[in-house]
PDB file of N, CA and C in Angstrom:
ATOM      1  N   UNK A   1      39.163   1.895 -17.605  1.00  0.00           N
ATOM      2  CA  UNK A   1      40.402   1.915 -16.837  1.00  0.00           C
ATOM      3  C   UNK A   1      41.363   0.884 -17.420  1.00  0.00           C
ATOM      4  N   UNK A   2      42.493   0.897 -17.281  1.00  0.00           N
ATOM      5  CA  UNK A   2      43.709   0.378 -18.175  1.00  0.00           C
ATOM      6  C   UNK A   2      43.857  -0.792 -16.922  1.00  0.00           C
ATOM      7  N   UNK A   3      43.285  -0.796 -16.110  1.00  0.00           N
ATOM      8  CA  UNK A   3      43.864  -1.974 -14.868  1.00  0.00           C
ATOM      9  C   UNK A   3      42.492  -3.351 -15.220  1.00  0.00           C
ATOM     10  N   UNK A   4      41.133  -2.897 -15.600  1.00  0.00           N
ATOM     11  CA  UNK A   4      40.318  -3.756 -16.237  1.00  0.00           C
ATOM     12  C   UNK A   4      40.648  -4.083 -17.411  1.00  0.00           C
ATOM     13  N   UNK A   5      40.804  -2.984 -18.085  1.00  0.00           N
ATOM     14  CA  UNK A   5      41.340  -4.010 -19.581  1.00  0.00           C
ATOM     15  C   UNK A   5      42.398  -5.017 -19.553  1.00  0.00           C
ATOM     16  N   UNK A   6      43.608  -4.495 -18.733  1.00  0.00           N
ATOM     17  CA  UNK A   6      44.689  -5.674 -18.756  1.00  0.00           C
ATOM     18  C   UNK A   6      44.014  -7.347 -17.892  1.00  0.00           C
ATOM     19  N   UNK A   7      43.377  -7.234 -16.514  1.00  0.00           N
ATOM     20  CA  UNK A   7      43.688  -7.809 -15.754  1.00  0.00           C
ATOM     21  C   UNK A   7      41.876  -8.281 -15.988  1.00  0.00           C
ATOM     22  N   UNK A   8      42.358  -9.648 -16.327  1.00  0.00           N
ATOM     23  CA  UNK A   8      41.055 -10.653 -16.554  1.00  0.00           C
ATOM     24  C   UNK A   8      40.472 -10.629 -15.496  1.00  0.00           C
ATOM     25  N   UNK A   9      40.995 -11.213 -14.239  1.00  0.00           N
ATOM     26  CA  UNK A   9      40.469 -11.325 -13.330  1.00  0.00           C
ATOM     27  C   UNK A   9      39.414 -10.547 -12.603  1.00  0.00           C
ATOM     28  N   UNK A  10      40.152  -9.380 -12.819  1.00  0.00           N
ATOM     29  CA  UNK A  10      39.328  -8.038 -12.430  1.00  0.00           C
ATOM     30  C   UNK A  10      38.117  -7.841 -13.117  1.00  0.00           C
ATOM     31  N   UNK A  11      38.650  -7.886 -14.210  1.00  0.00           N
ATOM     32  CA  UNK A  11      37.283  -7.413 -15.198  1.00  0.00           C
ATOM     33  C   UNK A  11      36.106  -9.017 -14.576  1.00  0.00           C
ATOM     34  N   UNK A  12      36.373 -10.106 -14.516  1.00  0.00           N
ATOM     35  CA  UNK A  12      35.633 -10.828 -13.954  1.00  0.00           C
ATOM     36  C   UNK A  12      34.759 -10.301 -12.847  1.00  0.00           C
ATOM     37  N   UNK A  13      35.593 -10.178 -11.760  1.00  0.00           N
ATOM     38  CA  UNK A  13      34.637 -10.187 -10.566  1.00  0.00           C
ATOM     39  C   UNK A  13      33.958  -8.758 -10.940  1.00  0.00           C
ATOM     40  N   UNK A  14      34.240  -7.501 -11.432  1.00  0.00           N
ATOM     41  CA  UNK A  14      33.437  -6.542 -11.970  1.00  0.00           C
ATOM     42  C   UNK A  14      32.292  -6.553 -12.657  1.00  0.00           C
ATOM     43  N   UNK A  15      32.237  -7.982 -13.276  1.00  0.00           N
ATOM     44  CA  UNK A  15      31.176  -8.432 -14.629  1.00  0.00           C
ATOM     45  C   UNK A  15      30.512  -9.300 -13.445  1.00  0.00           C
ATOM     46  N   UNK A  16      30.796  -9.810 -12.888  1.00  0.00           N
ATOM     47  CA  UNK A  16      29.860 -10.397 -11.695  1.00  0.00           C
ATOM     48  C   UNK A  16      29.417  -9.082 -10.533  1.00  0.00           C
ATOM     49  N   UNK A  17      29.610  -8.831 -10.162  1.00  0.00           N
ATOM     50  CA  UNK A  17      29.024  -7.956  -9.289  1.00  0.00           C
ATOM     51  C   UNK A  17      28.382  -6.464 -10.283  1.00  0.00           C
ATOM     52  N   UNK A  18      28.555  -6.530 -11.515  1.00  0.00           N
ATOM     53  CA  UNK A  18      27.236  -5.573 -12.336  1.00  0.00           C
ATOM     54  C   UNK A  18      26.003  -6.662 -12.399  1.00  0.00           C
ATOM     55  N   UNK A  19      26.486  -8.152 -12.863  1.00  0.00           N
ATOM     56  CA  UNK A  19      25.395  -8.756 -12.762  1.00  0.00           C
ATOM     57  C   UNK A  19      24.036  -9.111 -11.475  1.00  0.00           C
ATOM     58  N   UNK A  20      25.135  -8.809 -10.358  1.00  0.00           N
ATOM     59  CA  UNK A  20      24.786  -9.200  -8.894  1.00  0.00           C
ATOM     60  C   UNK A  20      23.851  -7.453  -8.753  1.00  0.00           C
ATOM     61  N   UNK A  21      24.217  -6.552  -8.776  1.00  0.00           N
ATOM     62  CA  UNK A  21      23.690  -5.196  -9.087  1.00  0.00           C
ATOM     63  C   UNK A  21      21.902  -5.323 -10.104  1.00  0.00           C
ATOM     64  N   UNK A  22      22.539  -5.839 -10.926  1.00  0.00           N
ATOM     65  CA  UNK A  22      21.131  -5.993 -11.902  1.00  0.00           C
ATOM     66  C   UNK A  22      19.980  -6.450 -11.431  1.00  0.00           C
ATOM     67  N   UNK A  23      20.142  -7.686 -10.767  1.00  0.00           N
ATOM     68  CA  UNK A  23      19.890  -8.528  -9.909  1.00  0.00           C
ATOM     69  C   UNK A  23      19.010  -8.293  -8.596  1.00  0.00           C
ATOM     70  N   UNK A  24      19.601  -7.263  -8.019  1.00  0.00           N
ATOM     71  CA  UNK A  24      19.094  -6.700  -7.057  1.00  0.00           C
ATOM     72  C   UNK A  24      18.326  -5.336  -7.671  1.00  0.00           C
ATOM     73  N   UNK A  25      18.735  -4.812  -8.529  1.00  0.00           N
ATOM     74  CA  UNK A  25      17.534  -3.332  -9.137  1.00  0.00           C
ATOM     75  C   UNK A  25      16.410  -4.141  -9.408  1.00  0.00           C
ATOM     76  N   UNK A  26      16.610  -5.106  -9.902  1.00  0.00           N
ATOM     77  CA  UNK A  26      15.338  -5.771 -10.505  1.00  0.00           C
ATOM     78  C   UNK A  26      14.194  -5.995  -9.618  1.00  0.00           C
ATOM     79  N   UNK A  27      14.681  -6.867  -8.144  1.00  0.00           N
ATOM     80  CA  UNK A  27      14.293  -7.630  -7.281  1.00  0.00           C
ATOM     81  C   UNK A  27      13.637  -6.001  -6.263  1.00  0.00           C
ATOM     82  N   UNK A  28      14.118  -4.699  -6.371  1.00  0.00           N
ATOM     83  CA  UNK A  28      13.956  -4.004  -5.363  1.00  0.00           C
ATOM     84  C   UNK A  28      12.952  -2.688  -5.962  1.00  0.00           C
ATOM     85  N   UNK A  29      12.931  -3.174  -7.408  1.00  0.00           N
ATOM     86  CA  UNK A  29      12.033  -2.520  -8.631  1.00  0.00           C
ATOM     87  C   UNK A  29      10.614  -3.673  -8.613  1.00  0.00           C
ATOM     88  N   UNK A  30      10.836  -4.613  -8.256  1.00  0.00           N
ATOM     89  CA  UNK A  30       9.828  -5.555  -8.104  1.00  0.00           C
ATOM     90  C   UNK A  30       8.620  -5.580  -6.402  1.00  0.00           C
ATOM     91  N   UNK A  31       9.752  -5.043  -5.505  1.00  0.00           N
ATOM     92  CA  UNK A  31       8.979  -4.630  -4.634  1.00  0.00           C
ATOM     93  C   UNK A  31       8.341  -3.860  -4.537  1.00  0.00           C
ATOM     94  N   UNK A  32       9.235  -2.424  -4.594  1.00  0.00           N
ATOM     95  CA  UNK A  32       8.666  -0.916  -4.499  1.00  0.00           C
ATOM     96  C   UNK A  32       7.437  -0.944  -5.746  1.00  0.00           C
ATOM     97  N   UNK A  33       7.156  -1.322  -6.424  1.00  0.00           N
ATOM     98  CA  UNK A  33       6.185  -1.870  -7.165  1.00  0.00           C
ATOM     99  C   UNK A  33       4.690  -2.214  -6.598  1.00  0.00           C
ATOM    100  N   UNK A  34       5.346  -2.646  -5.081  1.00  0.00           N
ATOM    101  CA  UNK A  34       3.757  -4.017  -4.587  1.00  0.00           C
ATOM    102  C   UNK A  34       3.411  -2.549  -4.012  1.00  0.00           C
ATOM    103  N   UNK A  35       3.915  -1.758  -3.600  1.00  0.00           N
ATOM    104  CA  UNK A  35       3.487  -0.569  -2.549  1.00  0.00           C
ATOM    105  C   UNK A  35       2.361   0.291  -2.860  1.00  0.00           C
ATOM    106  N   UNK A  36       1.767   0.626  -2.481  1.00  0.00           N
ATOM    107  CA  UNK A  36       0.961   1.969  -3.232  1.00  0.00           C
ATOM    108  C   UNK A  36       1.904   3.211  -3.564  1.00  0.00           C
ATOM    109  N   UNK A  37       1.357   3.478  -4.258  1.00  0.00           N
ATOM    110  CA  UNK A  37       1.424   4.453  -4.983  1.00  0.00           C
ATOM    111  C   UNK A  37       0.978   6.054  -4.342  1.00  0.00           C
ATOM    112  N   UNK A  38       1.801   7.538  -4.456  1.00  0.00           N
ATOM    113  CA  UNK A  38       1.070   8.807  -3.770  1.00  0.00           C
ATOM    114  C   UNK A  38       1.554   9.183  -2.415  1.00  0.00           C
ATOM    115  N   UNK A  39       1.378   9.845  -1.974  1.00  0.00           N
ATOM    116  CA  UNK A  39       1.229  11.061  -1.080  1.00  0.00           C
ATOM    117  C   UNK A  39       0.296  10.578  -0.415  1.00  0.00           C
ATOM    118  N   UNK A  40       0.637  10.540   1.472  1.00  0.00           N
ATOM    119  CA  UNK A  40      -0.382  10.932   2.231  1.00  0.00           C
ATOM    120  C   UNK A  40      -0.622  12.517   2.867  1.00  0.00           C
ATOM    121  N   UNK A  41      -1.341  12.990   2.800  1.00  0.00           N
ATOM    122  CA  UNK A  41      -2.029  13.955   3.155  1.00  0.00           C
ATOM    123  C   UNK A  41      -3.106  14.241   4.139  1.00  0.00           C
ATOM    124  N   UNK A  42      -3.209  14.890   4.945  1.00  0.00           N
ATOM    125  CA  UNK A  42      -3.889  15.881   5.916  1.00  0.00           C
ATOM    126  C   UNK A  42      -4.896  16.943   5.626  1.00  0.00           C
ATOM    127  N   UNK A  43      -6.197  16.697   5.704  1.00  0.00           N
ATOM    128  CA  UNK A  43      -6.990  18.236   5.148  1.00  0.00           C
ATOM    129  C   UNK A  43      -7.860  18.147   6.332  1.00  0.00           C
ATOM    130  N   UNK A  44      -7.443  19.595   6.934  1.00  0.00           N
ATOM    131  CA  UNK A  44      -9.031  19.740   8.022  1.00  0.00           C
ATOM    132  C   UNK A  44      -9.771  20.586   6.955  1.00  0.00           C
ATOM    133  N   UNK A  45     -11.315  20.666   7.579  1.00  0.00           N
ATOM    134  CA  UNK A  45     -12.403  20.921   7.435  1.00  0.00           C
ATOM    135  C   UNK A  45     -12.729  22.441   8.430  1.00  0.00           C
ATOM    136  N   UNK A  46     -13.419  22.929   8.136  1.00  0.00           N
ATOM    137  CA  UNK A  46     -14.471  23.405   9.394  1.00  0.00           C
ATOM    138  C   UNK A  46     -15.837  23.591   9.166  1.00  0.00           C
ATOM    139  N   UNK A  47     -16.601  23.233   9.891  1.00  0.00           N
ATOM    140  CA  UNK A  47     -18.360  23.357   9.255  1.00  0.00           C
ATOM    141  C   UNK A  47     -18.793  23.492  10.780  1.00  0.00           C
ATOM    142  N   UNK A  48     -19.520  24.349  10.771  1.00  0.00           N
ATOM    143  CA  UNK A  48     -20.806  24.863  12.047  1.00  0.00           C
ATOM    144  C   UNK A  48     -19.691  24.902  13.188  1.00  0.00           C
ATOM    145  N   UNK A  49     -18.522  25.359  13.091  1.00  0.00           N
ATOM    146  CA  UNK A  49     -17.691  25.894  14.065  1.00  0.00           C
ATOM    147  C   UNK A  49     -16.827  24.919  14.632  1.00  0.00           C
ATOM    148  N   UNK A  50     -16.627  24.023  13.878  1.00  0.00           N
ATOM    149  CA  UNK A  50     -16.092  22.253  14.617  1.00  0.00           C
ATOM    150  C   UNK A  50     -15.076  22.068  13.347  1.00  0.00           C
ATOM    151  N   UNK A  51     -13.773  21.869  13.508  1.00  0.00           N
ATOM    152  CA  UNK A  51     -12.538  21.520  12.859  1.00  0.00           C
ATOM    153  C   UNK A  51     -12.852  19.853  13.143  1.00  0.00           C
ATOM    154  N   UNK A  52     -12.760  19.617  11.623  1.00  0.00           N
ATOM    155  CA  UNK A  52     -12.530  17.955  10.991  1.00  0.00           C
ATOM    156  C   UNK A  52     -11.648  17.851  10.452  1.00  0.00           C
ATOM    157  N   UNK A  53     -10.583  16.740  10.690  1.00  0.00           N
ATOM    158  CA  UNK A  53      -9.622  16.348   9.959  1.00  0.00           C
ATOM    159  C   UNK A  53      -9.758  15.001   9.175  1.00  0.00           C
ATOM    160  N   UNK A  54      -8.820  14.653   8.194  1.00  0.00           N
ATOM    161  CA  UNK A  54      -9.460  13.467   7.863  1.00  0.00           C
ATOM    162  C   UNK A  54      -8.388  12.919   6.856  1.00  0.00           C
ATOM    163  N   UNK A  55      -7.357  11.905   6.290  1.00  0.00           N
ATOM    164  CA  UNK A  55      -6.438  11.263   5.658  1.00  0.00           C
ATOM    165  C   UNK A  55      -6.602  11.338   4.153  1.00  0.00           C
ATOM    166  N   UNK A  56      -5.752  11.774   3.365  1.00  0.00           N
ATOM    167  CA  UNK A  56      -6.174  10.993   2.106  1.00  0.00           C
ATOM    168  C   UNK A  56      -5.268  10.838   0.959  1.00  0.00           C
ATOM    169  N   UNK A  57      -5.253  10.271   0.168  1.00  0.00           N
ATOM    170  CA  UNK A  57      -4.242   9.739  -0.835  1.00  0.00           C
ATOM    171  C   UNK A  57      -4.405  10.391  -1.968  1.00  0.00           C
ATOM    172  N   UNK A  58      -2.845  11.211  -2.084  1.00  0.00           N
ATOM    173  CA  UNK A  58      -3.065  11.695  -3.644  1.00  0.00           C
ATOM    174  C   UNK A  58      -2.077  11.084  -4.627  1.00  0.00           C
ATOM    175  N   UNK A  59      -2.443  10.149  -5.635  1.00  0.00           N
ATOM    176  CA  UNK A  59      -2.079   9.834  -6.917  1.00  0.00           C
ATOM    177  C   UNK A  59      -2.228   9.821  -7.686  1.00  0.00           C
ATOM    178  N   UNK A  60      -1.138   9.764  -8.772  1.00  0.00           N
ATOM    179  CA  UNK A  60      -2.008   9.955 -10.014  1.00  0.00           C
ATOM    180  C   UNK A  60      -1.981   8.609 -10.642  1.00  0.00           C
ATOM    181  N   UNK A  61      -3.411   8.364 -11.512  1.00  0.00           N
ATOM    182  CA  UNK A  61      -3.537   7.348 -12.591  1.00  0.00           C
ATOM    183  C   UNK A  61      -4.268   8.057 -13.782  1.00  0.00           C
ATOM    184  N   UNK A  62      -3.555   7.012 -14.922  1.00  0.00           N
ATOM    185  CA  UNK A  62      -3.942   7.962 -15.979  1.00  0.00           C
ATOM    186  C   UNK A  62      -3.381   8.530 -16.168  1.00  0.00           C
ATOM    187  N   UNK A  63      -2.711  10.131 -15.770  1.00  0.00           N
ATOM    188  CA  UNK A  63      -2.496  11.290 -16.316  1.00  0.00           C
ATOM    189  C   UNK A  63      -3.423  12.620 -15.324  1.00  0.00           C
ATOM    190  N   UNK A  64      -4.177  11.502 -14.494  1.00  0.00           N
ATOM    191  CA  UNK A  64      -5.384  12.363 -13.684  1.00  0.00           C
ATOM    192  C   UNK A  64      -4.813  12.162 -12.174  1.00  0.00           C
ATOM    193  N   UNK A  65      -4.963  13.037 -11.526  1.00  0.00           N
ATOM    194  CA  UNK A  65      -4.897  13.392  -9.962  1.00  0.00           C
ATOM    195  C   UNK A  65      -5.878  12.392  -9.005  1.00  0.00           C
ATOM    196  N   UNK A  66      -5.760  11.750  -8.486  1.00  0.00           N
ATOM    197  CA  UNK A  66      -6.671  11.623  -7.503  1.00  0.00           C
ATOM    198  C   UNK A  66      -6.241  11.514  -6.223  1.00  0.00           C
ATOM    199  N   UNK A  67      -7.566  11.668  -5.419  1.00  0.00           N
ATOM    200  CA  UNK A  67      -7.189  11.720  -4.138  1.00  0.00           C
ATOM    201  C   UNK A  67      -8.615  10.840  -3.556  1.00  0.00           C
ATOM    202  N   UNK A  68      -8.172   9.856  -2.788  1.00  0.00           N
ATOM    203  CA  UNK A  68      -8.427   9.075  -2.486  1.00  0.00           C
ATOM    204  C   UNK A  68      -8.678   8.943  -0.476  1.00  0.00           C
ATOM    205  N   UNK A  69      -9.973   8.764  -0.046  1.00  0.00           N
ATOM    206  CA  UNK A  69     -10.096   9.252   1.905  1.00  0.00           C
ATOM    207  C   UNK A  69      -9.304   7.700   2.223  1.00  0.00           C
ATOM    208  N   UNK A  70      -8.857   7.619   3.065  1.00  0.00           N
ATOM    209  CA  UNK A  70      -7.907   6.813   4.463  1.00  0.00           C
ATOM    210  C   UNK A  70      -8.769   6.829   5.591  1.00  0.00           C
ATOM    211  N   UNK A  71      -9.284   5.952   6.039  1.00  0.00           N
ATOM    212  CA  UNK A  71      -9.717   5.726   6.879  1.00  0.00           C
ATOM    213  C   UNK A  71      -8.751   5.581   8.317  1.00  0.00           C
ATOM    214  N   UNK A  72      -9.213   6.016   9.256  1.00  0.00           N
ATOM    215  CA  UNK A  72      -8.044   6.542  10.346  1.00  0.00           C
ATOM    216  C   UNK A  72      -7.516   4.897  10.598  1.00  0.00           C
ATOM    217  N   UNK A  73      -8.319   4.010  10.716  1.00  0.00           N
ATOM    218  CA  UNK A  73      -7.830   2.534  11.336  1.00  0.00           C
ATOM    219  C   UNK A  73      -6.705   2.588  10.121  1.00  0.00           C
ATOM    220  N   UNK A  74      -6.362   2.885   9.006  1.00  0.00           N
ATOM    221  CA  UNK A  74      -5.642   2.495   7.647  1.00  0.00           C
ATOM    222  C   UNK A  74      -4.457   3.126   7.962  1.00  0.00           C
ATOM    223  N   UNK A  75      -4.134   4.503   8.472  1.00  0.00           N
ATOM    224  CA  UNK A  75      -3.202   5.378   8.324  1.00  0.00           C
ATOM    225  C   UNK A  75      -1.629   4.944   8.496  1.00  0.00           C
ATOM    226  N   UNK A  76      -2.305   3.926   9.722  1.00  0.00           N
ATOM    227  CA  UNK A  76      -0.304   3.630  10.173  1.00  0.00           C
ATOM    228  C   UNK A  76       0.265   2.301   9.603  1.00  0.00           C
ATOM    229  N   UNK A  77      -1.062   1.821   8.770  1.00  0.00           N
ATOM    230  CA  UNK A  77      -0.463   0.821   8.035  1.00  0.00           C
ATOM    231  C   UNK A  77       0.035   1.455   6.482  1.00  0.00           C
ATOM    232  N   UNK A  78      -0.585   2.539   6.164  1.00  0.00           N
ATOM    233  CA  UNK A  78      -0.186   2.959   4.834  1.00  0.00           C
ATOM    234  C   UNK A  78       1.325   3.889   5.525  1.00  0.00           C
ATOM    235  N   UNK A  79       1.198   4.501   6.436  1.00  0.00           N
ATOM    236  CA  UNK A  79       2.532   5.254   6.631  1.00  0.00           C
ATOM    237  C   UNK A  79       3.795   3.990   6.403  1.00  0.00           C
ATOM    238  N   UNK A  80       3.629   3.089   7.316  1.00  0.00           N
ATOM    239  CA  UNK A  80       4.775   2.428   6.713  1.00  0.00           C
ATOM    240  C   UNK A  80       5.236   1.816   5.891  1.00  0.00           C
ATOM    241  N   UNK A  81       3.840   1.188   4.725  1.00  0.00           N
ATOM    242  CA  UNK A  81       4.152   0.436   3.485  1.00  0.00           C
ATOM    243  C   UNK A  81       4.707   2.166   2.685  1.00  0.00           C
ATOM    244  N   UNK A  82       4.175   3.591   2.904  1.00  0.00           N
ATOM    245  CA  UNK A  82       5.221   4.679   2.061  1.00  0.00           C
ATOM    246  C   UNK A  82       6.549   4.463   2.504  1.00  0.00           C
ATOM    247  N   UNK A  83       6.680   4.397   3.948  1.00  0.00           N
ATOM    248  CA  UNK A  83       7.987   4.388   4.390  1.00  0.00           C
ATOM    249  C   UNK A  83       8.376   3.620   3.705  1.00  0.00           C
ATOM    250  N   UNK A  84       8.339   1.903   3.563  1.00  0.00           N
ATOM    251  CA  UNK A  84       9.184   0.875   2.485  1.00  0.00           C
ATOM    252  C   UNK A  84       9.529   1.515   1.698  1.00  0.00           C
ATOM    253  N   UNK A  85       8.165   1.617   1.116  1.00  0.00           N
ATOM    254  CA  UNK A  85       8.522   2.488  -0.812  1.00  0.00           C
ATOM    255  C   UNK A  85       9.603   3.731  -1.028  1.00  0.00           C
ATOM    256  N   UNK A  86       9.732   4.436  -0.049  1.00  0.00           N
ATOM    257  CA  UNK A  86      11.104   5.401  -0.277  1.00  0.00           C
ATOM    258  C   UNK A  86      12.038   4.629   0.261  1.00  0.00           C
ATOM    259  N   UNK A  87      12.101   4.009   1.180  1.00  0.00           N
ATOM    260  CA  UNK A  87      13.436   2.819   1.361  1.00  0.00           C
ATOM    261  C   UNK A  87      13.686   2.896  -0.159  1.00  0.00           C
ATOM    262  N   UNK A  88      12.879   1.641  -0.465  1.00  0.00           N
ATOM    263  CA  UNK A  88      13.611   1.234  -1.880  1.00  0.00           C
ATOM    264  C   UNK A  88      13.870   1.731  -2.797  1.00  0.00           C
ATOM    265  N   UNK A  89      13.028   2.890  -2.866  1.00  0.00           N
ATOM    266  CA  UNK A  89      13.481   4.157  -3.706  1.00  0.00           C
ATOM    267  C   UNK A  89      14.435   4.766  -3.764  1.00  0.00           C
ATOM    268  N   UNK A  90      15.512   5.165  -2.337  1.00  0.00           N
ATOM    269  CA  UNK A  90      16.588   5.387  -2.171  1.00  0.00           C
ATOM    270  C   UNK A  90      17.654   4.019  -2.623  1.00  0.00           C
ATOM    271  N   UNK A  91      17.536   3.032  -2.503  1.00  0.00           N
ATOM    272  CA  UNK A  91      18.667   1.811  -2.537  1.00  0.00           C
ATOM    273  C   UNK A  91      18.189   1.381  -3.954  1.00  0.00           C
ATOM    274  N   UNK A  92      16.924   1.623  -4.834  1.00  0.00           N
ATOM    275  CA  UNK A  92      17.149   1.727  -6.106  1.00  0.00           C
ATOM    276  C   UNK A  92      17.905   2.815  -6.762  1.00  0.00           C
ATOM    277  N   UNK A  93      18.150   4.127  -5.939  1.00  0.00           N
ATOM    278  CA  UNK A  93      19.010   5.252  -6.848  1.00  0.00           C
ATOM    279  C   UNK A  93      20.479   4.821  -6.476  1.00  0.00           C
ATOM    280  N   UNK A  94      20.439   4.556  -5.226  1.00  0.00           N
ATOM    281  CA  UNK A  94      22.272   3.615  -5.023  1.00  0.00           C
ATOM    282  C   UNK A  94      22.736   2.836  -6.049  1.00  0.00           C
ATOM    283  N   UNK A  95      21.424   1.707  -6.440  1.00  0.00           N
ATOM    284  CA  UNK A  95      21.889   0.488  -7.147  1.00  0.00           C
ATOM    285  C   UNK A  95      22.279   1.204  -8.348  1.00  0.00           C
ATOM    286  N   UNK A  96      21.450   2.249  -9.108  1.00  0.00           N
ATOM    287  CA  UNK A  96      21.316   2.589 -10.295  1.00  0.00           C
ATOM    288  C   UNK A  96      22.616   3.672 -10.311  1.00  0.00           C
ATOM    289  N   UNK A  97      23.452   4.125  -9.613  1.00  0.00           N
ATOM    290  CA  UNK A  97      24.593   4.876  -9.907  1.00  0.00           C
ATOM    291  C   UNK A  97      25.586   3.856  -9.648  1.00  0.00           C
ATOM    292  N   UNK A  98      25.685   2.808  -8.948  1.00  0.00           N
ATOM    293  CA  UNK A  98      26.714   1.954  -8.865  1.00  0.00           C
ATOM    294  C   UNK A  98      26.690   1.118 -10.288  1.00  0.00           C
ATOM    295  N   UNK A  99      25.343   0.623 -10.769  1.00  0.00           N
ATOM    296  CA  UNK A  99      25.358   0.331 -12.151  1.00  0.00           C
ATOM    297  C   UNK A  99      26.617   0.794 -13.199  1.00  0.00           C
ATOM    298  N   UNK A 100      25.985   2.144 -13.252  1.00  0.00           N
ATOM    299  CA  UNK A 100      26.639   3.608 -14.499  1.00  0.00           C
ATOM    300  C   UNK A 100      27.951   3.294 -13.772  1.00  0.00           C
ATOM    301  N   UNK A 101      28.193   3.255 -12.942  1.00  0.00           N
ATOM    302  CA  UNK A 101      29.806   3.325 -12.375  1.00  0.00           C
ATOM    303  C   UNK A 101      30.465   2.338 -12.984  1.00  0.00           C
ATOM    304  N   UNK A 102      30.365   1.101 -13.039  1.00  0.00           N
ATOM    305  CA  UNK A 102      30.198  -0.606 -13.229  1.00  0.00           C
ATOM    306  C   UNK A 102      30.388  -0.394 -14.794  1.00  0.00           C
ATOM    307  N   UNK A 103      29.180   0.218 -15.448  1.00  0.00           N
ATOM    308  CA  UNK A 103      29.164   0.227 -16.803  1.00  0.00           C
ATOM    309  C   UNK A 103      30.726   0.776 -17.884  1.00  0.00           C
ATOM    310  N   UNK A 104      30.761   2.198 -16.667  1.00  0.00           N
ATOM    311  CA  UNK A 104      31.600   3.242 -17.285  1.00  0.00           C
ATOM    312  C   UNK A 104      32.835   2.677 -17.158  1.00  0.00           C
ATOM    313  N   UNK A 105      33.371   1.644 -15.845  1.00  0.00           N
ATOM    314  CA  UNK A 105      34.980   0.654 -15.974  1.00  0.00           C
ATOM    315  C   UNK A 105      34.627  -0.479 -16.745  1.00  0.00           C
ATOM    316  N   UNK A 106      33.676  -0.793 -17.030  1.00  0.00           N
ATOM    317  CA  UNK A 106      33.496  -2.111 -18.135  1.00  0.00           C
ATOM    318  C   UNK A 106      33.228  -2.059 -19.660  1.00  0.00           C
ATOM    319  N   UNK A 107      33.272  -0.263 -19.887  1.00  0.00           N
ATOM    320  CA  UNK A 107      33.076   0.705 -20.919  1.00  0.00           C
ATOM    321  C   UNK A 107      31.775  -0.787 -21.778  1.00  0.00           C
ATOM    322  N   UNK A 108      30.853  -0.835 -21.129  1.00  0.00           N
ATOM    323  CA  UNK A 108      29.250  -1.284 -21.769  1.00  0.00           C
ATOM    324  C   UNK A 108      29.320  -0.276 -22.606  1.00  0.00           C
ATOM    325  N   UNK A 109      28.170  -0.570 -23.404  1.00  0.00           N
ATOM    326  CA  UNK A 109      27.301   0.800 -23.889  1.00  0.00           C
ATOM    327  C   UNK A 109      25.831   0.880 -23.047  1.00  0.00           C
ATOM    328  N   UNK A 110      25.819   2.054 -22.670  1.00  0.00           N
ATOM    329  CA  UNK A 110      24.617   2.521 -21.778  1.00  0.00           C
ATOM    330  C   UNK A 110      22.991   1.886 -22.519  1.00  0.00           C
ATOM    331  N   UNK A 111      22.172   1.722 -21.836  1.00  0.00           N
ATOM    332  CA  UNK A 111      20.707   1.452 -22.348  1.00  0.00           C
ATOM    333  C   UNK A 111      19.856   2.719 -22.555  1.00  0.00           C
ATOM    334  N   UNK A 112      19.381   2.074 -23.950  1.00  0.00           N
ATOM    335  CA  UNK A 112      18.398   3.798 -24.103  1.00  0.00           C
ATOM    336  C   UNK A 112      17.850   4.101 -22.985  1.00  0.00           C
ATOM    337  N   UNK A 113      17.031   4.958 -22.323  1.00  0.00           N
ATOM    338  CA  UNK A 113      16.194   5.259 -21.217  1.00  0.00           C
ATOM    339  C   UNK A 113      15.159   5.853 -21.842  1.00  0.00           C
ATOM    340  N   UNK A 114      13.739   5.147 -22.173  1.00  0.00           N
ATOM    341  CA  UNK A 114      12.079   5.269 -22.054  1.00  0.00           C
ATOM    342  C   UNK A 114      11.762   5.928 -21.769  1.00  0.00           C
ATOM    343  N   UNK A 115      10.741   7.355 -22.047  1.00  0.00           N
ATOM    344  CA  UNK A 115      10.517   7.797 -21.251  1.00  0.00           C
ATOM    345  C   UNK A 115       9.027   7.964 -21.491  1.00  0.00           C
TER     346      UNK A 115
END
């Protein structure tokens, strides 16, 4: 934009608040991190005429699937450490388009992306 290039100032507080942005992807990439990992899931059973239900975790490590039993006392503590983890999952995709936004008036050059 022709109003950042002219106006120092601007381009300042813009170069501070990408840094303040970074800052926080980092810090919210550092959490969603501590969380587990997967899918909770639900599988009943039936054997000798009696429906069993029972919790369990599917992730992958490796490259391999697993699924992993939850013990019922576990369930409502893992429901809400998932709940965190898509929190931050959502306010990491915020941070990460306000970034590109940030980048594209401060004409950066973009970072390769890993895959």
């Amino acid at each position: 934009m022709k109003v950042v290039e002219k106006n120092n100032p601007v381009r300042g507080l813009l170069k501070e608040e990408y840094q303040r942005c970074q800052e926080v992807l980092a810090a919210l990439s550092e959490k969603a991190a501590k969380y587990p990992k997967g899918s909770l899931n639900l599988r009943k059973k039936r054997h000798k005429g009696k429906e069993y239900a029972y919790h369990y975790l599917v992730a992958r490590e490796e490259g391999r699937v697993v699924n992993r039993h939850i013990p019922e006392a576990e369930v409502p503590v893992l429901q809400r450490q998932l709940a965190e983890r898509d929190k931050c999952r959502k306010e990491i995709l915020a941070y990460e388009k306000r970034i590109a936004y940030l980048e594209k008036l401060l004409r950066l050059p973009r970072p390769e992306v890993k895959k």
